[in-house]
C-alpha atoms as a PDB file:
ATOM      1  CA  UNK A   1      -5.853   6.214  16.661  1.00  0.00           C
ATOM      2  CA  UNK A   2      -3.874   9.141  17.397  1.00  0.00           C
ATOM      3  CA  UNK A   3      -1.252   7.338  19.656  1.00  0.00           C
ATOM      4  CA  UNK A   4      -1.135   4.581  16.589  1.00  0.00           C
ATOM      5  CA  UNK A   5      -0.320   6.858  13.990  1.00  0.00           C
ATOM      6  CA  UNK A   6       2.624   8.256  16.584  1.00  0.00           C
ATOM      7  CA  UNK A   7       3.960   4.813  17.265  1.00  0.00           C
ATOM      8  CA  UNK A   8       3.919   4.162  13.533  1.00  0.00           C
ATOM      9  CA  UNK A   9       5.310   7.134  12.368  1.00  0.00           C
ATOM     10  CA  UNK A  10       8.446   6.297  14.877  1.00  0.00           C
ATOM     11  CA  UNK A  11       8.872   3.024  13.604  1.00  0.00           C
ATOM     12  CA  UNK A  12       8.878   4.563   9.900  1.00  0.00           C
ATOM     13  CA  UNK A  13      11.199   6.989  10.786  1.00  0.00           C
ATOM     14  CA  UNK A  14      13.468   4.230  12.709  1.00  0.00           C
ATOM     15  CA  UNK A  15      13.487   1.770   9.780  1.00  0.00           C
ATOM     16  CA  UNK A  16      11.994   3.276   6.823  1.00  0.00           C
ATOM     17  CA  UNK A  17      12.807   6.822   5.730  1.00  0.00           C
ATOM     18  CA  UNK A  18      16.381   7.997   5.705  1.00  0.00           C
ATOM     19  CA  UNK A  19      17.558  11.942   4.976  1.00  0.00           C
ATOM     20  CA  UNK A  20      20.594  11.717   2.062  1.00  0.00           C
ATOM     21  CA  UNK A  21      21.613  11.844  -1.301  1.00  0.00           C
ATOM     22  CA  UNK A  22      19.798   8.670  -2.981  1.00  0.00           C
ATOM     23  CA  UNK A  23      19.361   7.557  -6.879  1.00  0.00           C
ATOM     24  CA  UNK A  24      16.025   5.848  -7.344  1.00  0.00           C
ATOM     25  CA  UNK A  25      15.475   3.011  -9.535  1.00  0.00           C
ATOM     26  CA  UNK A  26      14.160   5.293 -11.974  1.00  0.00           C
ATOM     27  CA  UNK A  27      17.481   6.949 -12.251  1.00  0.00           C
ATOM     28  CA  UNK A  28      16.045  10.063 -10.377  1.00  0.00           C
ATOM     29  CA  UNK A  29      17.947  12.254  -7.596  1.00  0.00           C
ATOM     30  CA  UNK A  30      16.043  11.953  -3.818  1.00  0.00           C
ATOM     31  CA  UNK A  31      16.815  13.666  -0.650  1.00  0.00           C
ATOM     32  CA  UNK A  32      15.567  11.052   1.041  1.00  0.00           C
ATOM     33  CA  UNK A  33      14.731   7.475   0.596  1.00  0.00           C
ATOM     34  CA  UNK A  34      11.626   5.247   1.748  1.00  0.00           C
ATOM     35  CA  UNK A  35      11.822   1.533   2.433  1.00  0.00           C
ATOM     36  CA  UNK A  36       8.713   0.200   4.101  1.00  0.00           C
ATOM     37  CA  UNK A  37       9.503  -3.344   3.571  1.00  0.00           C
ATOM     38  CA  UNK A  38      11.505  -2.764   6.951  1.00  0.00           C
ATOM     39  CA  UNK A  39       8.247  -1.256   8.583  1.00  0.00           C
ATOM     40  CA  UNK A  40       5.903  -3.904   7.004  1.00  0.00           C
ATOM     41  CA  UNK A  41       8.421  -6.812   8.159  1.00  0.00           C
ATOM     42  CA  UNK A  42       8.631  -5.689  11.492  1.00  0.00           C
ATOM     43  CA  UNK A  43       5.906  -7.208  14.116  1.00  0.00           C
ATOM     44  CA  UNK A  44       4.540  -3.913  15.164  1.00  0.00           C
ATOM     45  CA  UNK A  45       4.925  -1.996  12.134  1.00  0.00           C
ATOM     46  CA  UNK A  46       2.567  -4.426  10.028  1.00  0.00           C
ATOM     47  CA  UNK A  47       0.097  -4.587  12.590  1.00  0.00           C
ATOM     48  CA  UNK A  48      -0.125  -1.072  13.027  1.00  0.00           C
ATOM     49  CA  UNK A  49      -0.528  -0.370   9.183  1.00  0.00           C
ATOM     50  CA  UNK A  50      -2.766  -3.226   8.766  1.00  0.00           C
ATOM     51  CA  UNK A  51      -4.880  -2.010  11.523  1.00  0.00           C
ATOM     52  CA  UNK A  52      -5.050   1.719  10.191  1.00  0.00           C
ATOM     53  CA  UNK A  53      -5.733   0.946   6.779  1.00  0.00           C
ATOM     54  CA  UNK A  54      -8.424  -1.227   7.774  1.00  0.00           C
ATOM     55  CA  UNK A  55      -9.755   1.509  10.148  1.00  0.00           C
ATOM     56  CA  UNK A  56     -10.017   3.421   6.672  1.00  0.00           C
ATOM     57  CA  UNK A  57     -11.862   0.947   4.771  1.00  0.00           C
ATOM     58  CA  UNK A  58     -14.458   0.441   8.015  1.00  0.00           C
ATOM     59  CA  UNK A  59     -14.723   4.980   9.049  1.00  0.00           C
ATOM     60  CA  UNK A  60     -15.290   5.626   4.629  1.00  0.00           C
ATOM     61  CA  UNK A  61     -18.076   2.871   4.535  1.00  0.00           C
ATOM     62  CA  UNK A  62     -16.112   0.808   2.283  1.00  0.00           C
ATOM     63  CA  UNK A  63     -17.644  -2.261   1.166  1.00  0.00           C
ATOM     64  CA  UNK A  64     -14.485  -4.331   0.424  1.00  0.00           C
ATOM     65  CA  UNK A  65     -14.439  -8.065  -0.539  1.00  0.00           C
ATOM     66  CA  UNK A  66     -10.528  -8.424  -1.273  1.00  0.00           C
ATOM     67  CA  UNK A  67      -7.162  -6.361  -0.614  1.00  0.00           C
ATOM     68  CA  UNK A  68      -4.477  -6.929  -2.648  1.00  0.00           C
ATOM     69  CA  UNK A  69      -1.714  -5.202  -4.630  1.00  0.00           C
ATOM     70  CA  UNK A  70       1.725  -5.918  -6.750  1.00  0.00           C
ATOM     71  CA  UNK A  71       4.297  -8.590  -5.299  1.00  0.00           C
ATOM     72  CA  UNK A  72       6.647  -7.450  -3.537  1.00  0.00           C
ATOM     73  CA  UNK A  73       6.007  -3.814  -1.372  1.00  0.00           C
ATOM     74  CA  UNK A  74       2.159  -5.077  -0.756  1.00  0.00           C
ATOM     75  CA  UNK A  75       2.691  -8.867   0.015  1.00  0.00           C
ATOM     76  CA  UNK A  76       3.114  -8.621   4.218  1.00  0.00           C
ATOM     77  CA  UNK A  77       0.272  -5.471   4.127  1.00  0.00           C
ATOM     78  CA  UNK A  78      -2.089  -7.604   2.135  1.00  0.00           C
ATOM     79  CA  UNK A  79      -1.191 -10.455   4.495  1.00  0.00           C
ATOM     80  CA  UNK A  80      -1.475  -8.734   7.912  1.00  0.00           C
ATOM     81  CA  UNK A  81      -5.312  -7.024   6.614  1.00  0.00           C
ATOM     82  CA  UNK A  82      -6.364 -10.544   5.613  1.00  0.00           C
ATOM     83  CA  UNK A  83      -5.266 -12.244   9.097  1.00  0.00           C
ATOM     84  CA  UNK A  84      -5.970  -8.784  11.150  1.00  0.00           C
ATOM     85  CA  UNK A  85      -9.900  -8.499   9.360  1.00  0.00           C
ATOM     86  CA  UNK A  86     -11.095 -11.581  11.089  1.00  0.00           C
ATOM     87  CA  UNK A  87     -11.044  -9.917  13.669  1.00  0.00           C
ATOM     88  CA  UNK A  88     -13.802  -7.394  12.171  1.00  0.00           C
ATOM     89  CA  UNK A  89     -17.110  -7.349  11.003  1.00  0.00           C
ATOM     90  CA  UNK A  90     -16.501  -8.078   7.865  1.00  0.00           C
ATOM     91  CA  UNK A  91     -13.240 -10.346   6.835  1.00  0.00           C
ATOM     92  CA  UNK A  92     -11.601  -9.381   3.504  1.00  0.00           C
ATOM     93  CA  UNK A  93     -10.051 -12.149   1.203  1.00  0.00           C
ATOM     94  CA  UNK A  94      -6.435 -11.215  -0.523  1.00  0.00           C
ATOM     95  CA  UNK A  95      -4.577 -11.518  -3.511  1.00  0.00           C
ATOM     96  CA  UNK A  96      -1.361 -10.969  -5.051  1.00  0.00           C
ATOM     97  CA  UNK A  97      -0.343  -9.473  -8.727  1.00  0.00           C
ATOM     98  CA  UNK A  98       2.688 -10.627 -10.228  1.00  0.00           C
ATOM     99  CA  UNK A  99       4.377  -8.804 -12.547  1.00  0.00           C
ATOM    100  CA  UNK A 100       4.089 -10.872 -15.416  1.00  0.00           C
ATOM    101  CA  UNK A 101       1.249 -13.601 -15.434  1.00  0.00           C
ATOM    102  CA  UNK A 102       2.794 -16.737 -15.282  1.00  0.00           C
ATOM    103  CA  UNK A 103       4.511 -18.345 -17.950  1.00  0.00           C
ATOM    104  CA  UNK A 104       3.458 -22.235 -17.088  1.00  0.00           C
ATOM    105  CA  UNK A 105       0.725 -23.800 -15.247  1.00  0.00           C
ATOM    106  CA  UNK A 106      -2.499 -21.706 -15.414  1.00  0.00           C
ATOM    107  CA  UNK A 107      -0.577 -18.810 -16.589  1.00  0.00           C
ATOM    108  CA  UNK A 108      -2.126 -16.525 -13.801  1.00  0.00           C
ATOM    109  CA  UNK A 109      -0.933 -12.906 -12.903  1.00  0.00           C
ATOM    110  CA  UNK A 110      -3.573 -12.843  -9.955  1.00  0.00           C
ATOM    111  CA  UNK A 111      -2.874 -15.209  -7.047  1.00  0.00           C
ATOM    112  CA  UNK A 112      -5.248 -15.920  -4.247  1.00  0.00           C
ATOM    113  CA  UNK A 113      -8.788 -15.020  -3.990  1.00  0.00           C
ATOM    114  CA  UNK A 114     -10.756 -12.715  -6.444  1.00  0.00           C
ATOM    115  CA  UNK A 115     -13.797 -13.160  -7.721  1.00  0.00           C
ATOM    116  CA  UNK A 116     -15.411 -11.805 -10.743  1.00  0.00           C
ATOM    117  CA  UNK A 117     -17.621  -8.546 -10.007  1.00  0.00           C
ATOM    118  CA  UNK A 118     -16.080  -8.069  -5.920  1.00  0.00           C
ATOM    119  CA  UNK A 119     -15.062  -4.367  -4.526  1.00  0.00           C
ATOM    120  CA  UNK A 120     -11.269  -4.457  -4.061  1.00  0.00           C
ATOM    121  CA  UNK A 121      -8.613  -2.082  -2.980  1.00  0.00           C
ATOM    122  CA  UNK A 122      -5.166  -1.903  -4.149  1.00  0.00           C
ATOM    123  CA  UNK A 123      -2.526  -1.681  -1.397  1.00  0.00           C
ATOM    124  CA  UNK A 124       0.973   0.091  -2.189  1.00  0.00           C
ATOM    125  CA  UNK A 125       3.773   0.694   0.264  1.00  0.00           C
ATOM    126  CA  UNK A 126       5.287   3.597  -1.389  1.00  0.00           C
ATOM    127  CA  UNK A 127       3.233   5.577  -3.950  1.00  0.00           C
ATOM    128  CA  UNK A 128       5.584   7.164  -6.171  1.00  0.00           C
ATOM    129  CA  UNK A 129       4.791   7.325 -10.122  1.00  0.00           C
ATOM    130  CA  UNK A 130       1.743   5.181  -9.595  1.00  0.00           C
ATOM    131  CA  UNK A 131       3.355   2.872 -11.972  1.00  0.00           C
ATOM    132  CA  UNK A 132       3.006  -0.354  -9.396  1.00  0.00           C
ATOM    133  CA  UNK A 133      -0.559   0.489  -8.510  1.00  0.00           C
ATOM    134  CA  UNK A 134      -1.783   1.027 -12.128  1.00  0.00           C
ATOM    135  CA  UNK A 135       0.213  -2.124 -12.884  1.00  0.00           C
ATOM    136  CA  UNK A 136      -2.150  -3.938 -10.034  1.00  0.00           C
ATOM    137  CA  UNK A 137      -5.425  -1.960 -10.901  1.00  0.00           C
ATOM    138  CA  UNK A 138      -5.301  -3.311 -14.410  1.00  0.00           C
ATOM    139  CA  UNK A 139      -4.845  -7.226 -13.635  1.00  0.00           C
ATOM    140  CA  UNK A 140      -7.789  -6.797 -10.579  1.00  0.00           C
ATOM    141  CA  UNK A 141      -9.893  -5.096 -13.323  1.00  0.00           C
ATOM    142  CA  UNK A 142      -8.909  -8.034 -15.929  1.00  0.00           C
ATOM    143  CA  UNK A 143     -10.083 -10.462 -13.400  1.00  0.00           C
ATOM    144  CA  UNK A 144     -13.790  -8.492 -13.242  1.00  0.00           C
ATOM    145  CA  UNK A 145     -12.826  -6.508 -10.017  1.00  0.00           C
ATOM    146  CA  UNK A 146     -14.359  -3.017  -9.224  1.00  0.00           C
ATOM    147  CA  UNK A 147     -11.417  -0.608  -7.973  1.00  0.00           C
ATOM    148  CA  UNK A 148     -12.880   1.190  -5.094  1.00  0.00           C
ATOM    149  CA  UNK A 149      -9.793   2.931  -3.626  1.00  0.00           C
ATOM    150  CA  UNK A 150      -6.193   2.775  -3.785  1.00  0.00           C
ATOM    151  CA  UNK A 151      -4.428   2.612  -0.252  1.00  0.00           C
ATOM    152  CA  UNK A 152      -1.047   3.160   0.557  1.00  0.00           C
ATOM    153  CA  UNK A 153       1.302   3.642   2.979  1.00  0.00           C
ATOM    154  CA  UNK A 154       3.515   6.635   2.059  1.00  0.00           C
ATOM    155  CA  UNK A 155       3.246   8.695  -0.837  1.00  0.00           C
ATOM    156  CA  UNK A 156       6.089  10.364  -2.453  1.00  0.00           C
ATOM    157  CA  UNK A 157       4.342  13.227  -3.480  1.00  0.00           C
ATOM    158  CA  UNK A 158       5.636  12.798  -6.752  1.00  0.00           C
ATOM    159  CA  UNK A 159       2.972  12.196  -9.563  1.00  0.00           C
ATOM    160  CA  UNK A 160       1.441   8.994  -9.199  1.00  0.00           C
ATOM    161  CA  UNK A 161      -1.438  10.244  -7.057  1.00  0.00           C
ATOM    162  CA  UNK A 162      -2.568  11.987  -9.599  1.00  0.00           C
ATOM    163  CA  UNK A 163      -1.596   9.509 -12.220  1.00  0.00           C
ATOM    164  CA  UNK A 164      -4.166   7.038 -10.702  1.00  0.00           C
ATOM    165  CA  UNK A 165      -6.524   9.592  -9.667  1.00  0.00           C
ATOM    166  CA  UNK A 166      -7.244  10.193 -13.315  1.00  0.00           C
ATOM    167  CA  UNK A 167      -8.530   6.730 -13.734  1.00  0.00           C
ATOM    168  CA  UNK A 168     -11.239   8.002 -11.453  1.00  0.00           C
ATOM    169  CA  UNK A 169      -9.713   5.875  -8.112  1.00  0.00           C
ATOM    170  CA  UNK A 170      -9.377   8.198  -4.859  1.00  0.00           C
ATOM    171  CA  UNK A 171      -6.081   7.582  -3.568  1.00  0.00           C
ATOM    172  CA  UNK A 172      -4.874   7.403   0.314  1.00  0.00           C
ATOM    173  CA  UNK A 173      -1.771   7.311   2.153  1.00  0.00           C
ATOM    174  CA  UNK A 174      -1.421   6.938   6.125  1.00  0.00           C
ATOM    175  CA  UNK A 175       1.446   9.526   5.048  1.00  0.00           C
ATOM    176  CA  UNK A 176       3.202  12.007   2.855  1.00  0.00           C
ATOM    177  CA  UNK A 177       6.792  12.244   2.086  1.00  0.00           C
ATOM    178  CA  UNK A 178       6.831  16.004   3.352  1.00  0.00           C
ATOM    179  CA  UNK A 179       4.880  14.578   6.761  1.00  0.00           C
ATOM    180  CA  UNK A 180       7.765  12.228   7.147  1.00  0.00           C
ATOM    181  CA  UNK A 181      10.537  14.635   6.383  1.00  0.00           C
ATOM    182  CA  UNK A 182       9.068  17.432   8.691  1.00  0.00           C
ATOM    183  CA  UNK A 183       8.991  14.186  11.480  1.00  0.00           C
ATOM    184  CA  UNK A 184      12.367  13.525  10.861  1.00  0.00           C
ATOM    185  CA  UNK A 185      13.416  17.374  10.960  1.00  0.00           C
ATOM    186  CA  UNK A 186      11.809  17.455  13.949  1.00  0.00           C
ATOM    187  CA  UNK A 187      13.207  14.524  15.560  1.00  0.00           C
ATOM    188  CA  UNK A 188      17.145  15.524  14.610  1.00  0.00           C
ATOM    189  CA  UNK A 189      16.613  19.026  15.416  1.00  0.00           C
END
């Protein structure tokens, strides 16, 4: 597991995190930036994540029916648990929230498979505000899903931990902004 979370934490560093001055979609200053869709869209990157986070589920006991998060930063993780879990002993199903439901057809905001009353967890690339999570936590709930954890690749260390930790939803991240910027410290120093 150890030698995973190495390779992994290369690759991020590699494709994902970059030292700088960055404005954020929310307007907001950064010193660094974080793109995982380069980490989760890369062969070994999205097997690595999808193994560790399912590593999580199986060491905490978790008894989870379905992954799935908000289109677009959890599409390939949900995808890669889904296909990588049946290789486990227990499969999980997946499903995707849209950002608005659908404004023809069935007028969905859930795709994929969810059923009423199942144990879920909502994947997130980058935890930031918690805005995308909360987003996804309230359509699986709407559907009759029980939130059991909240799992995520990086977290920005910047509020949204704690924003979805007051719903009562423990929150985990493979890493932390600051474990990523030390790495990358490290690696240029």
């Amino acid at each position: 597991m150890a030698d995973n979370r190495q390779r992994l934490e290369a690759i991020l560093l590699a494709k994902s995190f970059k030292l700088g001055d960055f404005t954020l979609s929310s307007g907001k200053k950064s010193q660094y930036y974080v793109d995982c869709r380069t980490a989760t869209l890369d062969p070994e990157g999205l097997f690595l994540i999808s193994q560790m986070l399912l590593d999580y589920i199986e060491e905490n006991k978790m008894e989870i029916d379905a992954v799935g998060g908000l289109t677009l930063g959890a599409d390939p993780i949900v995808g890669g648990m889904v296909a990588l879990s049946k290789s486990r002993a227990k499969p999980v199903q997946g499903f995707i929230v849209r950002k608005e439901a659908k404004a023809h057809g069935t007028g969905k905001q859930v795709e994929g498979n969810l059923e009423y009353g199942w144990n879920v967890a909502i994947i997130e690339d980058v935890i930031t505000t918690g805005a995308s999570a909360i987003k996804a936590i309230e359509a699986a709930k709407s559907s009759g899903a029980q939130i059991k954890a909240v799992l995520a690749v990086v977290d920005r260390e910047e509020g949204g931990r704690g924003e979805i930790s007051k719903l009562g939803i423990p929150v985990h991240s493979l890493f932390t902004a600051a474990q990523l910027k030390e790495a990358a410290k490290r690696k240029s120093g």
